[in-house]
C-alpha atoms as a PDB file:
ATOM      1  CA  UNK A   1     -80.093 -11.480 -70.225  1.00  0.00           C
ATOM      2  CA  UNK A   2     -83.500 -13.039 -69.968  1.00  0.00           C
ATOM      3  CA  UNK A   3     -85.084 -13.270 -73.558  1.00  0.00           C
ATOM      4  CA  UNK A   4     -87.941 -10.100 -73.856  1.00  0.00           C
ATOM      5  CA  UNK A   5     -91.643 -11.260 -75.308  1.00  0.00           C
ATOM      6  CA  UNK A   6     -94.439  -9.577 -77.769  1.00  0.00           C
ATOM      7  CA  UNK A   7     -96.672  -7.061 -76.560  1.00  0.00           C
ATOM      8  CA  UNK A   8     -99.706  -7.054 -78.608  1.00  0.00           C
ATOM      9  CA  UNK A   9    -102.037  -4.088 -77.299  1.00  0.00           C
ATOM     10  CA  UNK A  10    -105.214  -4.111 -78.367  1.00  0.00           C
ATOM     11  CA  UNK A  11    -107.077  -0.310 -78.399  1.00  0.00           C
ATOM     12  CA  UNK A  12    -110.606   0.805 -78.533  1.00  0.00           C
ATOM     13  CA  UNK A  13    -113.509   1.602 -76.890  1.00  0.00           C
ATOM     14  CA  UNK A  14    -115.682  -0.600 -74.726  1.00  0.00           C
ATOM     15  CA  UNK A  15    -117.881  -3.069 -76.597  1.00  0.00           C
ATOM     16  CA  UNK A  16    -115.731  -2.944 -79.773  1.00  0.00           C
ATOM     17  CA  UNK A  17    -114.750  -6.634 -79.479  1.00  0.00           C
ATOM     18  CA  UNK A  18    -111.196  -6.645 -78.243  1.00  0.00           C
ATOM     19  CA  UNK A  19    -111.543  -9.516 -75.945  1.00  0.00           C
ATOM     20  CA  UNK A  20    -113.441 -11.560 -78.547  1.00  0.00           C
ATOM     21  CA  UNK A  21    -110.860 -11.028 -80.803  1.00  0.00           C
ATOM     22  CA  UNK A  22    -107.922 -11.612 -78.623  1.00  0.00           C
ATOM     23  CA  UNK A  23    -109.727 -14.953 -77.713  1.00  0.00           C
ATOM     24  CA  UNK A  24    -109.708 -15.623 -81.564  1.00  0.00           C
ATOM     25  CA  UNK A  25    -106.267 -15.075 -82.045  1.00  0.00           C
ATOM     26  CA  UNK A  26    -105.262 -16.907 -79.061  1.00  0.00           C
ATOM     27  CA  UNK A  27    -107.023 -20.224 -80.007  1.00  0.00           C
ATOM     28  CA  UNK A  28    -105.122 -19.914 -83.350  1.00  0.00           C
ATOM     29  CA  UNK A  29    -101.156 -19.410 -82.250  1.00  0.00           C
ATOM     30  CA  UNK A  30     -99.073 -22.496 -81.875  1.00  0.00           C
ATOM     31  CA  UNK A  31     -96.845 -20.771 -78.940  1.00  0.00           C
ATOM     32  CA  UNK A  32     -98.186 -19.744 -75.265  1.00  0.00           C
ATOM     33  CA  UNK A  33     -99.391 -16.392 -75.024  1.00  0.00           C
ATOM     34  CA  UNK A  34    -100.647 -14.394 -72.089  1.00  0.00           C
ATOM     35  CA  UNK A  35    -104.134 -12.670 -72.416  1.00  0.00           C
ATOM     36  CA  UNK A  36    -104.496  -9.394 -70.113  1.00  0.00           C
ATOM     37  CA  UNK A  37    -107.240  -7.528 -70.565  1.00  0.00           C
ATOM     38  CA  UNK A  38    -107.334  -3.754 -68.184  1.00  0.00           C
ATOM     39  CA  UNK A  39    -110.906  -5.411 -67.221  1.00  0.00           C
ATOM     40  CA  UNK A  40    -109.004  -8.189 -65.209  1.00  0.00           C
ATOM     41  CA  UNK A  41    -107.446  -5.849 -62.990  1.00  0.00           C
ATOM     42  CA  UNK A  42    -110.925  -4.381 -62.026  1.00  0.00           C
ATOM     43  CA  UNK A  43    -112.335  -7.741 -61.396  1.00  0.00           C
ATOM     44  CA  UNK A  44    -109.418  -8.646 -58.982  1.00  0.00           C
ATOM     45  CA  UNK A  45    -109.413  -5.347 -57.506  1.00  0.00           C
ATOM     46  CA  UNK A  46    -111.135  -5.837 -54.049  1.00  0.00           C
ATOM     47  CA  UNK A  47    -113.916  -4.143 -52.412  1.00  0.00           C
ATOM     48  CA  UNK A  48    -116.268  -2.291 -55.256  1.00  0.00           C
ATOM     49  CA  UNK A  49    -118.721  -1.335 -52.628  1.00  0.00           C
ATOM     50  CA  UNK A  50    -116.168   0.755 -50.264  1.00  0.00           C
ATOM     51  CA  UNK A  51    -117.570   4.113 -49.533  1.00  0.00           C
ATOM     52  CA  UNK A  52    -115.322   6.217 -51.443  1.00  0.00           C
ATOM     53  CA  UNK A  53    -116.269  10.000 -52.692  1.00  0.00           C
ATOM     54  CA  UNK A  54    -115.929  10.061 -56.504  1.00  0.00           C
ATOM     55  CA  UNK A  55    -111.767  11.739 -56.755  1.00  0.00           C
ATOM     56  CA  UNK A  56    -111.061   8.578 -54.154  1.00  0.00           C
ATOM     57  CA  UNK A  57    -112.273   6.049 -57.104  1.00  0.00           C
ATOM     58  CA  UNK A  58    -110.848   7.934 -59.684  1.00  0.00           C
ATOM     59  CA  UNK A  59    -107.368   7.825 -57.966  1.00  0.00           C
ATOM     60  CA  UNK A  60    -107.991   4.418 -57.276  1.00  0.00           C
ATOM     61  CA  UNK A  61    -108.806   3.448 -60.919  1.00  0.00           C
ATOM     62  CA  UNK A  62    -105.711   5.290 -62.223  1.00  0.00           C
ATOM     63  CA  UNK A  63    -103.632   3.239 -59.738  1.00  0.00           C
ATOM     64  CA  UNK A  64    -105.388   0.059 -61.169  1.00  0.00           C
ATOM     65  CA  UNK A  65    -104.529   1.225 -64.857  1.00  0.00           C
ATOM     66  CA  UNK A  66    -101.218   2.312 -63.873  1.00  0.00           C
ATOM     67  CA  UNK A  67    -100.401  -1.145 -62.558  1.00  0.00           C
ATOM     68  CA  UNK A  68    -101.731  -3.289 -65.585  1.00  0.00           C
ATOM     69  CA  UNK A  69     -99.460  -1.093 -67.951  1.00  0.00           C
ATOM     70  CA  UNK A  70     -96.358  -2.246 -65.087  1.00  0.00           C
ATOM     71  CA  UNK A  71     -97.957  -5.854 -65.360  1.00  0.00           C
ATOM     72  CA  UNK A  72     -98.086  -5.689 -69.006  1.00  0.00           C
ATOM     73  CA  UNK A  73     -94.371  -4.721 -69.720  1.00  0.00           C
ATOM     74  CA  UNK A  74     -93.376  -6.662 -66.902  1.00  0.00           C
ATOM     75  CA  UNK A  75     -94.338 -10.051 -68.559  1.00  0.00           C
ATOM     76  CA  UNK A  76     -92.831  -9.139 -71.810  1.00  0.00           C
ATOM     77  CA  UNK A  77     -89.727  -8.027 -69.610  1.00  0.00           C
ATOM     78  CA  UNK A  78     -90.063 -11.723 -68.566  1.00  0.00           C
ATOM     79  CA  UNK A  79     -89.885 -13.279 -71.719  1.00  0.00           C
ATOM     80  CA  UNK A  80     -93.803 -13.497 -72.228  1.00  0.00           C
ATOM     81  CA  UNK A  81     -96.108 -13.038 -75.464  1.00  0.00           C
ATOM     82  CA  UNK A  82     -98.567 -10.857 -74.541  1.00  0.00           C
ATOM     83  CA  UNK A  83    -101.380  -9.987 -75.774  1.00  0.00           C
ATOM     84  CA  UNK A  84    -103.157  -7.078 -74.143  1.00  0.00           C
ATOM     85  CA  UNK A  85    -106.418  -5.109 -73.981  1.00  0.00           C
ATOM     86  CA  UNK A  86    -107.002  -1.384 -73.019  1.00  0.00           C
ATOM     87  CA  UNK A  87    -109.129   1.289 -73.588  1.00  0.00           C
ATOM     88  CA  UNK A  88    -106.522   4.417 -74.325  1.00  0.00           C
ATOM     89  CA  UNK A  89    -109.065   7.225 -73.921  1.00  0.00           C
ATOM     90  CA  UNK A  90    -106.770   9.232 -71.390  1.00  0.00           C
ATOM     91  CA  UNK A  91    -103.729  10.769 -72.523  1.00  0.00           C
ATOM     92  CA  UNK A  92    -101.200   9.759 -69.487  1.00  0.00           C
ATOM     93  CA  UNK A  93    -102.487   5.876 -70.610  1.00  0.00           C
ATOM     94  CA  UNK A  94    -100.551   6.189 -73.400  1.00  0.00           C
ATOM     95  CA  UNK A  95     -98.014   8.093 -72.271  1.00  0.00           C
ATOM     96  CA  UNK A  96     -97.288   5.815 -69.219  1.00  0.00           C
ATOM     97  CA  UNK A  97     -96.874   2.971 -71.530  1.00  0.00           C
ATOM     98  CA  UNK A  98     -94.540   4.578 -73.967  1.00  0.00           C
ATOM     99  CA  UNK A  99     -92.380   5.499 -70.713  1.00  0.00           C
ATOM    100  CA  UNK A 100     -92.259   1.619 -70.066  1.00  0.00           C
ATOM    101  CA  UNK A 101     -91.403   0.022 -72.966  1.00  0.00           C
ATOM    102  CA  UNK A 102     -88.647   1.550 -74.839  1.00  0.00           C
ATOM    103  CA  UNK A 103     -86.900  -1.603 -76.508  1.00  0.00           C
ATOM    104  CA  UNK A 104     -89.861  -3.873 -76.117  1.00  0.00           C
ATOM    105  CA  UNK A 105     -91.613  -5.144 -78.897  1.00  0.00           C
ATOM    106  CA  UNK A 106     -95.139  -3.548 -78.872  1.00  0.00           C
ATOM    107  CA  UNK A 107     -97.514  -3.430 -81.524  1.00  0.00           C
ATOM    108  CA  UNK A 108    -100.639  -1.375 -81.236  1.00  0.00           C
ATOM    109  CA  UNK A 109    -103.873  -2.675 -82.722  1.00  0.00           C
ATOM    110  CA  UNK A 110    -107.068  -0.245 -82.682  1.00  0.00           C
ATOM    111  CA  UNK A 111    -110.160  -2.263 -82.793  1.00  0.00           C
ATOM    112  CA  UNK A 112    -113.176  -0.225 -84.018  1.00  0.00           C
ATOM    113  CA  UNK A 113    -116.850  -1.462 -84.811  1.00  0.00           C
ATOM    114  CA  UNK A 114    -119.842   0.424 -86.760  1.00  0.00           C
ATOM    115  CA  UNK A 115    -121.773   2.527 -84.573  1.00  0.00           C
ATOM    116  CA  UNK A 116    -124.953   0.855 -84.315  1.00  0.00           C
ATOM    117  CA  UNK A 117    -123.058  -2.618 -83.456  1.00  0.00           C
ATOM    118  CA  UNK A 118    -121.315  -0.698 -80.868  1.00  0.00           C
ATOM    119  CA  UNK A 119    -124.479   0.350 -79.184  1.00  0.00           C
ATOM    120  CA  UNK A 120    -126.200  -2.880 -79.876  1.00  0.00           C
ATOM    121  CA  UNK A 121    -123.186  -4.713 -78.059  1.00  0.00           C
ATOM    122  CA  UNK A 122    -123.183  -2.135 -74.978  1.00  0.00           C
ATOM    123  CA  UNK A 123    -126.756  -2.682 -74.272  1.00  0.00           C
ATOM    124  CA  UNK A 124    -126.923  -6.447 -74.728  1.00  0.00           C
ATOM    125  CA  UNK A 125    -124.175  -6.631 -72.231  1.00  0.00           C
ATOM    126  CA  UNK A 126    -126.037  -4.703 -69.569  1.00  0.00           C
ATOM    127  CA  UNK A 127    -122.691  -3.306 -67.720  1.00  0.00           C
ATOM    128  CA  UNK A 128    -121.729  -0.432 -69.507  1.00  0.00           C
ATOM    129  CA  UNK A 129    -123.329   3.341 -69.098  1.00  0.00           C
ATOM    130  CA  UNK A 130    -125.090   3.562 -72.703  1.00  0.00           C
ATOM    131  CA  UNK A 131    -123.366   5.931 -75.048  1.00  0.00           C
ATOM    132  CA  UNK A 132    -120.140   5.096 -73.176  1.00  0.00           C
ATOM    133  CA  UNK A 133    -118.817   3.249 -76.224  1.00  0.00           C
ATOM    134  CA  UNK A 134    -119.628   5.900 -78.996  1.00  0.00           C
ATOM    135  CA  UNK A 135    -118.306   8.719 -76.354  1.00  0.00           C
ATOM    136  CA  UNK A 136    -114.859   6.714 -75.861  1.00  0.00           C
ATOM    137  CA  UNK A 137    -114.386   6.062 -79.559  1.00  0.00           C
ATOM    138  CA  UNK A 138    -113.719   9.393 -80.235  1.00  0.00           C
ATOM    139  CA  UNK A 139    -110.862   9.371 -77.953  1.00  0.00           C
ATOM    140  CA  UNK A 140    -108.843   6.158 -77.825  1.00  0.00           C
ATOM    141  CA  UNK A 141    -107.896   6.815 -81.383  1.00  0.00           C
ATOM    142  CA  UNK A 142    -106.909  10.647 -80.792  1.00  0.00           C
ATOM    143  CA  UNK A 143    -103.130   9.819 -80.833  1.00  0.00           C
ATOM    144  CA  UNK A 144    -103.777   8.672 -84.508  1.00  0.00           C
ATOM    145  CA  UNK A 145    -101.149   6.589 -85.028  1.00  0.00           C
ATOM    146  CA  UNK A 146    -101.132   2.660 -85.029  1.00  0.00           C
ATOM    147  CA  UNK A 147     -99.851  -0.508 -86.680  1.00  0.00           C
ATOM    148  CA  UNK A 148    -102.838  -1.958 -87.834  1.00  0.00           C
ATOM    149  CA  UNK A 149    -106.904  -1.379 -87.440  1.00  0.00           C
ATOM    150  CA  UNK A 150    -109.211  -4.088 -87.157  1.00  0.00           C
ATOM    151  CA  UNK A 151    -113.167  -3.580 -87.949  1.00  0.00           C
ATOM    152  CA  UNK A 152    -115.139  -6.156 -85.585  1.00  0.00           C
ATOM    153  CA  UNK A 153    -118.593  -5.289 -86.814  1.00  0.00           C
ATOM    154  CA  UNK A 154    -119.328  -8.209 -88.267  1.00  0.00           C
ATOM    155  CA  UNK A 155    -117.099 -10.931 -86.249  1.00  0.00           C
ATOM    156  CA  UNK A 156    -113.883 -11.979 -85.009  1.00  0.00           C
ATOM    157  CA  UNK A 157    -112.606 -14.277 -87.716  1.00  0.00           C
ATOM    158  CA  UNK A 158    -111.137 -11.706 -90.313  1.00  0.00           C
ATOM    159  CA  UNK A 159    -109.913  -9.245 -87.566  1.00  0.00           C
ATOM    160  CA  UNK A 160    -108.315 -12.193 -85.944  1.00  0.00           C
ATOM    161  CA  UNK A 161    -106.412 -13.326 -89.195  1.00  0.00           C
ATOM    162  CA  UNK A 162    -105.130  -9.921 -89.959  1.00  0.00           C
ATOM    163  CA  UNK A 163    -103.570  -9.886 -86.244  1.00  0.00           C
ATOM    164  CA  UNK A 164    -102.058 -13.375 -86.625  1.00  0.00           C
ATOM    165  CA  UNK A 165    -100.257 -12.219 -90.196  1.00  0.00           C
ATOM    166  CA  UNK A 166     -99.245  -8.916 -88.133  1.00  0.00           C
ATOM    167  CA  UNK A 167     -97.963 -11.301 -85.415  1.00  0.00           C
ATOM    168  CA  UNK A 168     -96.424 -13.493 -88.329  1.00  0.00           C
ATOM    169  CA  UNK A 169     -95.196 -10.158 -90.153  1.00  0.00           C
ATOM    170  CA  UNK A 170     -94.299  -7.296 -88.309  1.00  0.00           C
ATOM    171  CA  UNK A 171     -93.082  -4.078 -89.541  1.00  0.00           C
ATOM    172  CA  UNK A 172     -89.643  -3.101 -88.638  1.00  0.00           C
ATOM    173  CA  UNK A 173     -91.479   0.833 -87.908  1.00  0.00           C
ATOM    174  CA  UNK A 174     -93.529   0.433 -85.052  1.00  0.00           C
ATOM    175  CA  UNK A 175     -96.441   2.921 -83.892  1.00  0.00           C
ATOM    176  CA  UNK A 176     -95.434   2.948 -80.259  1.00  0.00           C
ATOM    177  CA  UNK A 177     -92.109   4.466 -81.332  1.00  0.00           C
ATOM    178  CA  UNK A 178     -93.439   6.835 -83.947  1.00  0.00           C
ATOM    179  CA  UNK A 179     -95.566   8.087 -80.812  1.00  0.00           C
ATOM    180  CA  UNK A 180     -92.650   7.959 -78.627  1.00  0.00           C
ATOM    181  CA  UNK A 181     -90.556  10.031 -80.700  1.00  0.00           C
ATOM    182  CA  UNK A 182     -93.285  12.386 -81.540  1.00  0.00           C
ATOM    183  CA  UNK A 183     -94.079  12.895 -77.972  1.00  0.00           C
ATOM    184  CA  UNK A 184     -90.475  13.499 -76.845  1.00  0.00           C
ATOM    185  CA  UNK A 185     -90.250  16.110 -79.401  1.00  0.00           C
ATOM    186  CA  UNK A 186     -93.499  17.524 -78.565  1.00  0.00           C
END
């Protein structure tokens, strides 16, 4: 049996710094990790400009998200370190994953940032629908539970250290089966 990798998912809204700080983290671990963010698989997704009516693009995103959480497990299936990056606003996002990776190694990381830094970090970007961030905070943390929370407001150095000792240290309770177990009994 092929050795199984880390999943390291990183949750929160848009803007809140997860790339940033899995960039961090990455330039600071001594072993080759994989970084996935959900916003790859829109960039390699083909044709943005088809002519589709709005339930054709939603069905089309959910595909997209639905095959980055099958990417995800399937490179810690592999025997990768991963380390991705998602924005769990949607119920069946979380629920999908949690029916793909019974006895992986997953730790969930919500990444939150102040308000105003949020909004400040949507608008200089220039890609993002403002308000979008703020809106989606208050549900990619709805399922409550996690193994650690990182504030970004002010940088990636101190969220990025507190991810390397939960990398270093990890609890032998996860959040993903908490949620798992909680779900199955809901």
């Amino acid at each position: 049996m092929a050795p199984r990798g880390r999943l390291v998912l990183l949750n929160g809204p848009t803007s809140a710094g997860k790339t940033t700080v899995s960039h961090a983290v990455a330039a600071r671990l001594t072993t080759p990790w994989l970084l996935l963010p959900v916003d790859l698989f829109h960039q390699i997704r083909t044709r943005p400009d088809a002519d589709l009516t709005p339930r054709e693009w939603h069905d089309v995103f959910r595909r997209t998200r639905a095959a980055y959480h099958r990417a995800l497990t399937g490179a810690v299936s592999s025997g990768c370190d991963v380390i991705g990056d998602h924005v769990l606003n949607e119920p069946w996002r979380l629920d999908d994953l949690l029916r793909l990776t019974p006895g992986l190694d997953v730790l969930l990381v919500h990444v939150t940032c102040s308000h105003a830094e949020l909004r400040r970090r949507e608008k200089a970007r220039g890609d993002r629908d403002l308000g979008t961030a703020v809106m989606q905070e208050r549900q990619v943390f709805q399922h409550g539970d996690c193994d650690l929370t990182v504030d970004t407001t002010y940088g990636p150095d101190e969220p990025a250290a507190a991810l390397l000792e939960l990398i270093r240290r990890p609890p032998t309770d996860r959040a993903f089966d908490r949620l798992r177990a909680s779900r199955h009994r809901a």
